[in-house]
C-alpha atoms as a PDB file:
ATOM      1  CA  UNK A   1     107.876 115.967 125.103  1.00  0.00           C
ATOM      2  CA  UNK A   2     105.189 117.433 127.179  1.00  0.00           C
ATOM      3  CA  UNK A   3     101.888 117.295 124.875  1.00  0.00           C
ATOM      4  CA  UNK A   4      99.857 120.255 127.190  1.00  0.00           C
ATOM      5  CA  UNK A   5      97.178 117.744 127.377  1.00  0.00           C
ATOM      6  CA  UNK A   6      96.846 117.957 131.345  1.00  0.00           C
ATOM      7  CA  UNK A   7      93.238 118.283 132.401  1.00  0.00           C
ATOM      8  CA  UNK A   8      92.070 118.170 128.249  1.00  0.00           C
ATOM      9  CA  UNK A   9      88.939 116.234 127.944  1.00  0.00           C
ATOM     10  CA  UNK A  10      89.388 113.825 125.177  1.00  0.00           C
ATOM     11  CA  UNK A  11      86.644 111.235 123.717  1.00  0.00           C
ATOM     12  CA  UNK A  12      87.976 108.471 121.329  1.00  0.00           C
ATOM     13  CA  UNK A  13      85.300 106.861 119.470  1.00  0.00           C
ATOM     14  CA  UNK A  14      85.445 103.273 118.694  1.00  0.00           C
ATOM     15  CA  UNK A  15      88.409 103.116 121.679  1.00  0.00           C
ATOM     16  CA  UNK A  16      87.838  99.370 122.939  1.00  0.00           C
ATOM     17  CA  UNK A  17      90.277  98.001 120.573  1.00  0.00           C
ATOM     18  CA  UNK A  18      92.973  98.964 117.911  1.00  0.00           C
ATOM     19  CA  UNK A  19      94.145 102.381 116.799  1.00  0.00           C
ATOM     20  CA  UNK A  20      91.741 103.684 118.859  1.00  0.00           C
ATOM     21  CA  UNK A  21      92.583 102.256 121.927  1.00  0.00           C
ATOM     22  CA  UNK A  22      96.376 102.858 121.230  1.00  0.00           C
ATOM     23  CA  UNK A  23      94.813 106.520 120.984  1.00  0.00           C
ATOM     24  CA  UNK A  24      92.912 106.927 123.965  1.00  0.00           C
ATOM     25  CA  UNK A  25      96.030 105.338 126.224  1.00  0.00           C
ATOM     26  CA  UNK A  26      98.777 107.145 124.902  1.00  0.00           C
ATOM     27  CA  UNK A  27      96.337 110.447 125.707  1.00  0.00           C
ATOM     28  CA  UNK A  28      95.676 108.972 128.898  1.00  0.00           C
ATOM     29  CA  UNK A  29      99.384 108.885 129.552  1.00  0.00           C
ATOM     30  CA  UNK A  30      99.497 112.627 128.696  1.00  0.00           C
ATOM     31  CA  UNK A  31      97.171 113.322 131.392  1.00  0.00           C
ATOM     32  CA  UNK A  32      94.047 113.968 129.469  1.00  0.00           C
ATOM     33  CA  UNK A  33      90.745 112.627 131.275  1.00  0.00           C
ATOM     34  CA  UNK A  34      89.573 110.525 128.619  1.00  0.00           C
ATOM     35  CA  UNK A  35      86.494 108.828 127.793  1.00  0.00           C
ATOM     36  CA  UNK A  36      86.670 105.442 125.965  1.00  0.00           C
ATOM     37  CA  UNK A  37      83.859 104.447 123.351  1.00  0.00           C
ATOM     38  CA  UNK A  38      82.147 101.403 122.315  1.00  0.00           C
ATOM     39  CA  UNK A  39      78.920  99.833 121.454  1.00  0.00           C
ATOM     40  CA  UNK A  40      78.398  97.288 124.304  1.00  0.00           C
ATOM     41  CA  UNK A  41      78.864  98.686 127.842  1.00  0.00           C
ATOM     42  CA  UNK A  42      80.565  95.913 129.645  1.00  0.00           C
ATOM     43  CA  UNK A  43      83.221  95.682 126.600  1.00  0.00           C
ATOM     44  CA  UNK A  44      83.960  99.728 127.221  1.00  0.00           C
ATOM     45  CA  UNK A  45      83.858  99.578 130.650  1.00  0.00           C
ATOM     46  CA  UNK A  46      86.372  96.461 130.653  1.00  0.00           C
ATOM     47  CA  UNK A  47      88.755  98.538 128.503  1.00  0.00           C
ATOM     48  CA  UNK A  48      88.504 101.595 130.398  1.00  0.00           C
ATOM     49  CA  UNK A  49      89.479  99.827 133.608  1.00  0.00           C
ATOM     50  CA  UNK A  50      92.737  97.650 131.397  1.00  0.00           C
ATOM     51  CA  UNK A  51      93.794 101.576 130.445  1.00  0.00           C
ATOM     52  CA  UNK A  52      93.353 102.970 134.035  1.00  0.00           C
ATOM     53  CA  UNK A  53      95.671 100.095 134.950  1.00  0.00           C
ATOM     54  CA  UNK A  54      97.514 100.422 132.526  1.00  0.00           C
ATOM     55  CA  UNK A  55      98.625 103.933 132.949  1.00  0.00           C
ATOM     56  CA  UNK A  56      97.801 105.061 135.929  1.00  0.00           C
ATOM     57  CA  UNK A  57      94.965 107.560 135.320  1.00  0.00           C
ATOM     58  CA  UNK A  58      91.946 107.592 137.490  1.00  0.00           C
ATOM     59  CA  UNK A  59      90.483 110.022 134.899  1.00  0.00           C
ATOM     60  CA  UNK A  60      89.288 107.319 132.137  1.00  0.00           C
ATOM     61  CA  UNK A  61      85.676 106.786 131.869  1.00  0.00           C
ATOM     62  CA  UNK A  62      83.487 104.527 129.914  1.00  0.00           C
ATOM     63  CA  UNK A  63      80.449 105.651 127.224  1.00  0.00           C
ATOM     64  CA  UNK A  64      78.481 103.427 124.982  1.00  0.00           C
ATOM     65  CA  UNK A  65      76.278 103.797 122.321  1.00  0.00           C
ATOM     66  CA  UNK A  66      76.241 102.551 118.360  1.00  0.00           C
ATOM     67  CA  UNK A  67      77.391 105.904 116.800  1.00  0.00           C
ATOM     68  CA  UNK A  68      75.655 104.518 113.701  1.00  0.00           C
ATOM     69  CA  UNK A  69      72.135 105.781 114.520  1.00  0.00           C
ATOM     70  CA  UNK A  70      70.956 109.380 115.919  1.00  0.00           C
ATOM     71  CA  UNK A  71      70.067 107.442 118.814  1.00  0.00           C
ATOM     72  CA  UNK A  72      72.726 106.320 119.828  1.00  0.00           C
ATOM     73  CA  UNK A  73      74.904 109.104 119.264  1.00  0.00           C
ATOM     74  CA  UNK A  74      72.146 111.115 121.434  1.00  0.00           C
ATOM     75  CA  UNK A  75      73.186 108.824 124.391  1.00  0.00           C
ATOM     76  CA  UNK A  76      77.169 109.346 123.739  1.00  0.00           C
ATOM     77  CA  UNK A  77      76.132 113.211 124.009  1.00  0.00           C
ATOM     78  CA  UNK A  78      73.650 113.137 126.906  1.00  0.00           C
ATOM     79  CA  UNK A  79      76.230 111.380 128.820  1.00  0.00           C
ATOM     80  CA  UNK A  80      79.295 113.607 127.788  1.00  0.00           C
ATOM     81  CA  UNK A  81      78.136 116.787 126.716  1.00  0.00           C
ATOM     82  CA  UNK A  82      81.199 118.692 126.353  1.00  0.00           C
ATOM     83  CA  UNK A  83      84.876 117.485 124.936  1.00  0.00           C
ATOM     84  CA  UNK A  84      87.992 119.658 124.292  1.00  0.00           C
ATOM     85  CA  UNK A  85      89.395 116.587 121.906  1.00  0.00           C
ATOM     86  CA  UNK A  86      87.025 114.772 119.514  1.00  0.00           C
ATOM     87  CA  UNK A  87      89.065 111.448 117.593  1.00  0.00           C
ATOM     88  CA  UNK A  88      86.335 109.967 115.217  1.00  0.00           C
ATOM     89  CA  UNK A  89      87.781 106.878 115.193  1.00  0.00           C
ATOM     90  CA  UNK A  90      84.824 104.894 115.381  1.00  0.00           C
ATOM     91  CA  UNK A  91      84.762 103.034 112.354  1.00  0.00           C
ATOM     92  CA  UNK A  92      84.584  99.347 110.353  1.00  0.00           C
ATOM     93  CA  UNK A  93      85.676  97.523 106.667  1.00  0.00           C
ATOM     94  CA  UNK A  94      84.847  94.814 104.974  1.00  0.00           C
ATOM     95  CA  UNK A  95      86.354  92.953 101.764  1.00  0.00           C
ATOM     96  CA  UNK A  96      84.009  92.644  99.104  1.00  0.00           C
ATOM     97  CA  UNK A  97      83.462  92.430  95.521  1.00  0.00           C
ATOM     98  CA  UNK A  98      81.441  95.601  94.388  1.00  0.00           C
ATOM     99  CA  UNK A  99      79.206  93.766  92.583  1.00  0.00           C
ATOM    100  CA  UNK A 100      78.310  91.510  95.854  1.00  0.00           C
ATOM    101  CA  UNK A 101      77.868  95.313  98.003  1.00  0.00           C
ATOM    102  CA  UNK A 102      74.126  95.394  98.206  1.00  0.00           C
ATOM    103  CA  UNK A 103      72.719  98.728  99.178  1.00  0.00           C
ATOM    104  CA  UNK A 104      72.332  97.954 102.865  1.00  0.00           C
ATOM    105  CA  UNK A 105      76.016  97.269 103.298  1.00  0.00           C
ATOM    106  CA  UNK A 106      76.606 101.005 101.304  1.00  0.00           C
ATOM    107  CA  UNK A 107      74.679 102.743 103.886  1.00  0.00           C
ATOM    108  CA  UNK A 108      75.937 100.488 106.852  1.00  0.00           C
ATOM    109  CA  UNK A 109      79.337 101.561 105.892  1.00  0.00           C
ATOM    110  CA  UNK A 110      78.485 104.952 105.520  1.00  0.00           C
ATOM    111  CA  UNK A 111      75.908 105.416 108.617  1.00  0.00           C
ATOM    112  CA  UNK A 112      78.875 104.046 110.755  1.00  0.00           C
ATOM    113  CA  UNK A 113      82.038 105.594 109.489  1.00  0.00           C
ATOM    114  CA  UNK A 114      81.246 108.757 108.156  1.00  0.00           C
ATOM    115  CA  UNK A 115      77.705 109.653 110.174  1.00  0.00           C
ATOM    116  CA  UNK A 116      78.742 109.057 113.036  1.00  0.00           C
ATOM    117  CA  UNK A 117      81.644 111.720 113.061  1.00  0.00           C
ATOM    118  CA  UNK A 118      79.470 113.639 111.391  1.00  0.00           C
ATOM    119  CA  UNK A 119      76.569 113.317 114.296  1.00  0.00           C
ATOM    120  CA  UNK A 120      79.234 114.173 117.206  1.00  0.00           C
ATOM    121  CA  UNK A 121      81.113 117.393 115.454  1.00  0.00           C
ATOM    122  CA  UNK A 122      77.727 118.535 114.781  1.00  0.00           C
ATOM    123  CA  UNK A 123      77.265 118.736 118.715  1.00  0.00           C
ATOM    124  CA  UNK A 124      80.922 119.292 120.256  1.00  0.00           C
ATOM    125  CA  UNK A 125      82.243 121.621 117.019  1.00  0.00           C
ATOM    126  CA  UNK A 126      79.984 124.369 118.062  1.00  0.00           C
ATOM    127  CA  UNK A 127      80.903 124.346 121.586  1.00  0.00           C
ATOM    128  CA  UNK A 128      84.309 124.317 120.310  1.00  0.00           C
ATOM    129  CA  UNK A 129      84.370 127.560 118.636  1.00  0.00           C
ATOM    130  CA  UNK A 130      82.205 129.163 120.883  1.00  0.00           C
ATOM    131  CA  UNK A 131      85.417 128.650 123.713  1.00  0.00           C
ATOM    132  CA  UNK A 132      87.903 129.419 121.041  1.00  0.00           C
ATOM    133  CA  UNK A 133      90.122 126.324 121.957  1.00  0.00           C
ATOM    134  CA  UNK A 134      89.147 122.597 120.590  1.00  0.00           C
ATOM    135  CA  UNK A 135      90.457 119.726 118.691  1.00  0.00           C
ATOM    136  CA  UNK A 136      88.869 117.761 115.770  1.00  0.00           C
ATOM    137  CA  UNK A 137      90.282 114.740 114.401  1.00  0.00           C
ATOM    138  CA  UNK A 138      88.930 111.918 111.445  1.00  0.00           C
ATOM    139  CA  UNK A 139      90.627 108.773 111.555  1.00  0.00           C
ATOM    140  CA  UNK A 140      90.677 108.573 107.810  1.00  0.00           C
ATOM    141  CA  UNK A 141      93.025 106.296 105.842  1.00  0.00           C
ATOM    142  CA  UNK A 142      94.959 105.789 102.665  1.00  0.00           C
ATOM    143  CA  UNK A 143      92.321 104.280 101.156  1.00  0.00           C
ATOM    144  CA  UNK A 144      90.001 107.635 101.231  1.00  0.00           C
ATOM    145  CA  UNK A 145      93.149 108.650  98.705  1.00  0.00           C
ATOM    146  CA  UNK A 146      93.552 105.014  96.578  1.00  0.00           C
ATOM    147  CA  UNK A 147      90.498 103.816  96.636  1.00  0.00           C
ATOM    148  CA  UNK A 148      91.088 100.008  97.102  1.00  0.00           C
ATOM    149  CA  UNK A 149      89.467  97.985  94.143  1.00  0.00           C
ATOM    150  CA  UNK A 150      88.419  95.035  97.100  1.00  0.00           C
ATOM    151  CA  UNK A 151      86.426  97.340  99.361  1.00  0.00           C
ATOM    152  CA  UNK A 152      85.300 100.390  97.373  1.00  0.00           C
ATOM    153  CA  UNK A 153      82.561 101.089  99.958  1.00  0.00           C
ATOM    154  CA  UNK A 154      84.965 101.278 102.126  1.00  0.00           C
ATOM    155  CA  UNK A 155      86.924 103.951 100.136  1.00  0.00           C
ATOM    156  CA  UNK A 156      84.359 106.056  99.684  1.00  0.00           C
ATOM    157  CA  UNK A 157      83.622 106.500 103.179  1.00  0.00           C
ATOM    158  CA  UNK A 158      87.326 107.465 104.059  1.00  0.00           C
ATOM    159  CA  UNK A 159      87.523 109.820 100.967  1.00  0.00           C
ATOM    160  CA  UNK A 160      84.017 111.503 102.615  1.00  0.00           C
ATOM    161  CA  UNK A 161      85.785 111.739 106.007  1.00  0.00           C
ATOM    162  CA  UNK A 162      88.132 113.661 104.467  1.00  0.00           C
ATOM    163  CA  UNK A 163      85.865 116.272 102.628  1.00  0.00           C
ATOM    164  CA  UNK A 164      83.707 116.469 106.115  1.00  0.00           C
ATOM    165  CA  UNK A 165      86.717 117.451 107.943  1.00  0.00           C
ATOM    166  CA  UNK A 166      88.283 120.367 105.415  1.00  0.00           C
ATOM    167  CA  UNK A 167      85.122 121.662 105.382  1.00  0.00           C
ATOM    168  CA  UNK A 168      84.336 122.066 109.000  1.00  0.00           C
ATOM    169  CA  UNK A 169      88.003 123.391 109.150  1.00  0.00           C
ATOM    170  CA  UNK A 170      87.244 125.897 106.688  1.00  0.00           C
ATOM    171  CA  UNK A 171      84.687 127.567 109.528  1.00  0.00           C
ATOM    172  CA  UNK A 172      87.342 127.703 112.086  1.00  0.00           C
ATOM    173  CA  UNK A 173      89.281 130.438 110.719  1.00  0.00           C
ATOM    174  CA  UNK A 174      90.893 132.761 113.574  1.00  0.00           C
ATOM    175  CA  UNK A 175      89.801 130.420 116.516  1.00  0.00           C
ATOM    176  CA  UNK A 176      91.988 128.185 118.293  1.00  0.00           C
ATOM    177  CA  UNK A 177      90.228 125.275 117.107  1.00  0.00           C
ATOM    178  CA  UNK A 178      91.487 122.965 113.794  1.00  0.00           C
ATOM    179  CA  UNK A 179      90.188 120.418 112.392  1.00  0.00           C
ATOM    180  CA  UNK A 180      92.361 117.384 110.920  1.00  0.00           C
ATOM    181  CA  UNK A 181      92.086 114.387 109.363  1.00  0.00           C
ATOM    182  CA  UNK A 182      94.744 111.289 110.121  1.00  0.00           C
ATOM    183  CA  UNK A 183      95.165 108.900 106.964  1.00  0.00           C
ATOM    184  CA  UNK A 184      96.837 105.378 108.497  1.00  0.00           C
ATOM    185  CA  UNK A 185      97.799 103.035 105.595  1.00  0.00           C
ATOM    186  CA  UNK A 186      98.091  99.106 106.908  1.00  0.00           C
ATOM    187  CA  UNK A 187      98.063  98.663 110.327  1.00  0.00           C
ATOM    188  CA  UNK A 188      98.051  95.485 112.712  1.00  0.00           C
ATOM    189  CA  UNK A 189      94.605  95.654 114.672  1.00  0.00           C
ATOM    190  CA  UNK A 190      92.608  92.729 115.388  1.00  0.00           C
ATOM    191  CA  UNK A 191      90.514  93.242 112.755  1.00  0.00           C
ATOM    192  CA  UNK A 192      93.471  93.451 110.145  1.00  0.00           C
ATOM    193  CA  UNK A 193      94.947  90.171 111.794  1.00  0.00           C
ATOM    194  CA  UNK A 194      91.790  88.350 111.030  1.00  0.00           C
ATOM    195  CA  UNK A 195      91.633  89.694 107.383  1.00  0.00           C
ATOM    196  CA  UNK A 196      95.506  88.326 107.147  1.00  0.00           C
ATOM    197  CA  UNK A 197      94.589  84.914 108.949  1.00  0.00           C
ATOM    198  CA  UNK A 198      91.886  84.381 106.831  1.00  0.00           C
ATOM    199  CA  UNK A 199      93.347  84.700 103.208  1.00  0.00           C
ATOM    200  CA  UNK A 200      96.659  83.035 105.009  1.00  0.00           C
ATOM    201  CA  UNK A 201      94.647  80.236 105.337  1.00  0.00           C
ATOM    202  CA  UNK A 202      92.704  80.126 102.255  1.00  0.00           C
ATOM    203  CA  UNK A 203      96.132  80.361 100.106  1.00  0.00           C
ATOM    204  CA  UNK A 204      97.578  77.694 102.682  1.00  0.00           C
ATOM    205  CA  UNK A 205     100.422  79.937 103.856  1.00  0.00           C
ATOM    206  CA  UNK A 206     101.645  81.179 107.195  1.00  0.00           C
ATOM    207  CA  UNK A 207     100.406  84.226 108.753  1.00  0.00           C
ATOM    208  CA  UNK A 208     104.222  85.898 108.352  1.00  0.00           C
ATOM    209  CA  UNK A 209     104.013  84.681 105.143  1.00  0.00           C
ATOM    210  CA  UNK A 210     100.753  86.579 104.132  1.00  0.00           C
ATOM    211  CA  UNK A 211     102.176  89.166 105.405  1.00  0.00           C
ATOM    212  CA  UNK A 212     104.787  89.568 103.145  1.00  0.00           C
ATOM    213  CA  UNK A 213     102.460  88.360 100.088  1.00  0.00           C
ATOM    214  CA  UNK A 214     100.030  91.295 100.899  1.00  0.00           C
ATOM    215  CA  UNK A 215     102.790  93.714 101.066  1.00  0.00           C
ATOM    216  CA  UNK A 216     103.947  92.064  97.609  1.00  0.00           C
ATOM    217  CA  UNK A 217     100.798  92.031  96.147  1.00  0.00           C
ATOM    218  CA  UNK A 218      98.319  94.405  97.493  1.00  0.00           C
ATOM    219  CA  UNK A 219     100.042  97.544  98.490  1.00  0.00           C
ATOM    220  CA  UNK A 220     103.786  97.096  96.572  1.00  0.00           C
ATOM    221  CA  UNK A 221     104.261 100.913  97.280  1.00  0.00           C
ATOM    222  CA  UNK A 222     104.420 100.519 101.153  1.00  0.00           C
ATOM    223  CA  UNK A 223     107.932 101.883 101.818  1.00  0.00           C
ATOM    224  CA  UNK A 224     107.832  99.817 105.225  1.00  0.00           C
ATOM    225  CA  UNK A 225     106.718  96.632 103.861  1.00  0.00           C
ATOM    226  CA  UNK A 226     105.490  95.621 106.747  1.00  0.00           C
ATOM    227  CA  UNK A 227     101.713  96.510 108.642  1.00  0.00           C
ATOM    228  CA  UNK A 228     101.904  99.580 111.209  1.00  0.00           C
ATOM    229  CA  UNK A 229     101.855  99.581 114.345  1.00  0.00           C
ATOM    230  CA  UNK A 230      98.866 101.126 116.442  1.00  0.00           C
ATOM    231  CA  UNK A 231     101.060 102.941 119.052  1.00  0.00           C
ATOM    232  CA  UNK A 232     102.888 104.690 115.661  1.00  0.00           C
ATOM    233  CA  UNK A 233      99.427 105.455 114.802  1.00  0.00           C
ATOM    234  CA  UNK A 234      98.392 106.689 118.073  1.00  0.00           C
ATOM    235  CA  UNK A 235     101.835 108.921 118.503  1.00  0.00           C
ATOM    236  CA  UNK A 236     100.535 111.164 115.579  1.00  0.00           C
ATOM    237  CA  UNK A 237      96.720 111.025 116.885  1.00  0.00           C
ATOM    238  CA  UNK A 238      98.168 112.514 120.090  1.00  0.00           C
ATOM    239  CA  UNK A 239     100.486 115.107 118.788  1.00  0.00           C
ATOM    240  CA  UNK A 240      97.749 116.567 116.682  1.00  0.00           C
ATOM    241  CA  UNK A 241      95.076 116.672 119.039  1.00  0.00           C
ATOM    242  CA  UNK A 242      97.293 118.898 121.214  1.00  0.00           C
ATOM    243  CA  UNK A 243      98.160 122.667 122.084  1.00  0.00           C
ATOM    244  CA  UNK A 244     101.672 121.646 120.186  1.00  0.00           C
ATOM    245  CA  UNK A 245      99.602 121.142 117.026  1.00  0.00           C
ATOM    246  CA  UNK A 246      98.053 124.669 116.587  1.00  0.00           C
ATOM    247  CA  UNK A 247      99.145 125.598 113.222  1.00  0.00           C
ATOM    248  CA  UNK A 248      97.916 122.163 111.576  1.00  0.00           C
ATOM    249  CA  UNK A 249      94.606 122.695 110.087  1.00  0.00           C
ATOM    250  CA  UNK A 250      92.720 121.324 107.392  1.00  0.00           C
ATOM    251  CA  UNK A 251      94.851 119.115 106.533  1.00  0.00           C
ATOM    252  CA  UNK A 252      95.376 115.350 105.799  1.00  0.00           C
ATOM    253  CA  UNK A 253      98.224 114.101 107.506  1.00  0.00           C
ATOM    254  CA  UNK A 254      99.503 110.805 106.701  1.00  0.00           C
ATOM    255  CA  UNK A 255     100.751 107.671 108.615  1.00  0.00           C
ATOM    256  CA  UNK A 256     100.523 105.233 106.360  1.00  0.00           C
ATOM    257  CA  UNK A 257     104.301 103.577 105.967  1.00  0.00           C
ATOM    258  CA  UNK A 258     104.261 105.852 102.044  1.00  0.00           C
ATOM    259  CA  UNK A 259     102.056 103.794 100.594  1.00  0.00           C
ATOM    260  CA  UNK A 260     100.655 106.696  99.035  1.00  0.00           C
ATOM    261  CA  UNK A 261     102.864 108.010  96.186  1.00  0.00           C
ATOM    262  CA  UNK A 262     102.204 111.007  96.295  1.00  0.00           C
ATOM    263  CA  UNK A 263     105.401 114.569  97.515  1.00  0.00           C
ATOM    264  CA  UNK A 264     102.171 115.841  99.285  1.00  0.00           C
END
């Protein structure tokens, strides 16, 4: 299927690694000229350059700058002042007892997941509507609809992604610009296969069977029963950030294996 992404300036926020990489390749694929994000330069560049070879396209670029201060979201904009795709990816989580959450990991969390989608639609949403044509997206998760009782700071963030996006899709009413949020339930990242290594180890299991503990024990509703993929991720990601996708907006659109019991 031909995603009408040709010549479509896409950034992907937090693209070095993970969904968002998986993201910002399969768009690259599509033909979109696509910029890939991180903190530290030489890490972004390095990934832009594995995606060019990758896939072929000359048109990926590198941009860095920690999204989780003004400042550094200034930079990201100074450098690339105008997108047709925004995917606030950029992101991070952390298990932790809420009683252990001290207010400078509440704000961390918040300053870099939330903020700094908020910081970059507040410059590129605009410009957006004022062409008619643009694409949104806030790599959400199940989590910002089941909180999870081992990282509620992390919840909360995801369930604010969610209210940030319906609301800026709420101004985009007769434009061809939406605004969409993408709610992935357990997927394999390197972050994720840390978190699974890590309690593997503690419990003295194997990493496969961890795997099939968590599923047991953590998220029993998972109709795959098994962690995600980021290219299944990144297939949705780049549907909705097309022309193809015109008639989804505002909504919440979920890719998370139904872990989420919910008929809508």
């Amino acid at each position: 299927m031909d995603l009408q992404l040709n010549g479509r300036t896409v950034l992907v926020t937090g693209s070095t690694s993970g969904i968002g990489r998986a993201a910002a390749e399969r768009l690259a694929r599509e033909g979109a000229s696509v910029l890939i994000h991180g903190r530290d330069q030489k890490r972004t560049e390095a990934a832009a350059a594995e995606i060019r070879r990758a896939t072929g396209a000359d048109s990926v670029r590198a941009v860095a700058g920690d999204l989780a201060t003004a400042a550094g979201a200034d930079a990201v904009i100074a450098a690339v002042p105008e997108v047709d795709v925004l995917v606030n990816n950029a992101g991070i989580f952390e298990p932790k007892a809420f009683a252990e959450i001290p207010d400078a990991d509440w704000l961390k969390m918040f300053e870099t997941n939330v903020m700094s989608g908020v910081r970059l639609s507040r410059h590129y949403f605009p410009r957006m509507l004022a062409k008619g044509w643009g694409r949104v997206l806030f790599i959400s998760s199940e989590s910002g609809i089941q909180t999870p009782s081992e990282m509620i700071h992390y919840g909360m963030t995801k369930t604010a992604q969610l209210a940030v996006s319906r609301g800026l899709a709420e101004l985009t009413r007769g434009t061809g610009v939406t605004v969409n949020s993408i709610l992935p339930g357990p997927t394999r990242s390197e972050g994720v296969d840390e978190f699974v290594r890590a309690l593997g180890k503690e419990r003295g299991v194997s990493e496969q069977e961890m795997e099939r503990l968590f599923f047991q024990e953590a998220r029993p509703t998972s109709l795959l029963q098994r962690f995600a993929t980021v290219d299944e991720v990144a297939n949705l990601i780049a549907y909705v950030a097309s022309p193809l996708a015109s008639a989804t907006n505002g909504a919440a659109l979920r890719v998370d294996g139904g872990v989420a019991r919910t008929i809508v």
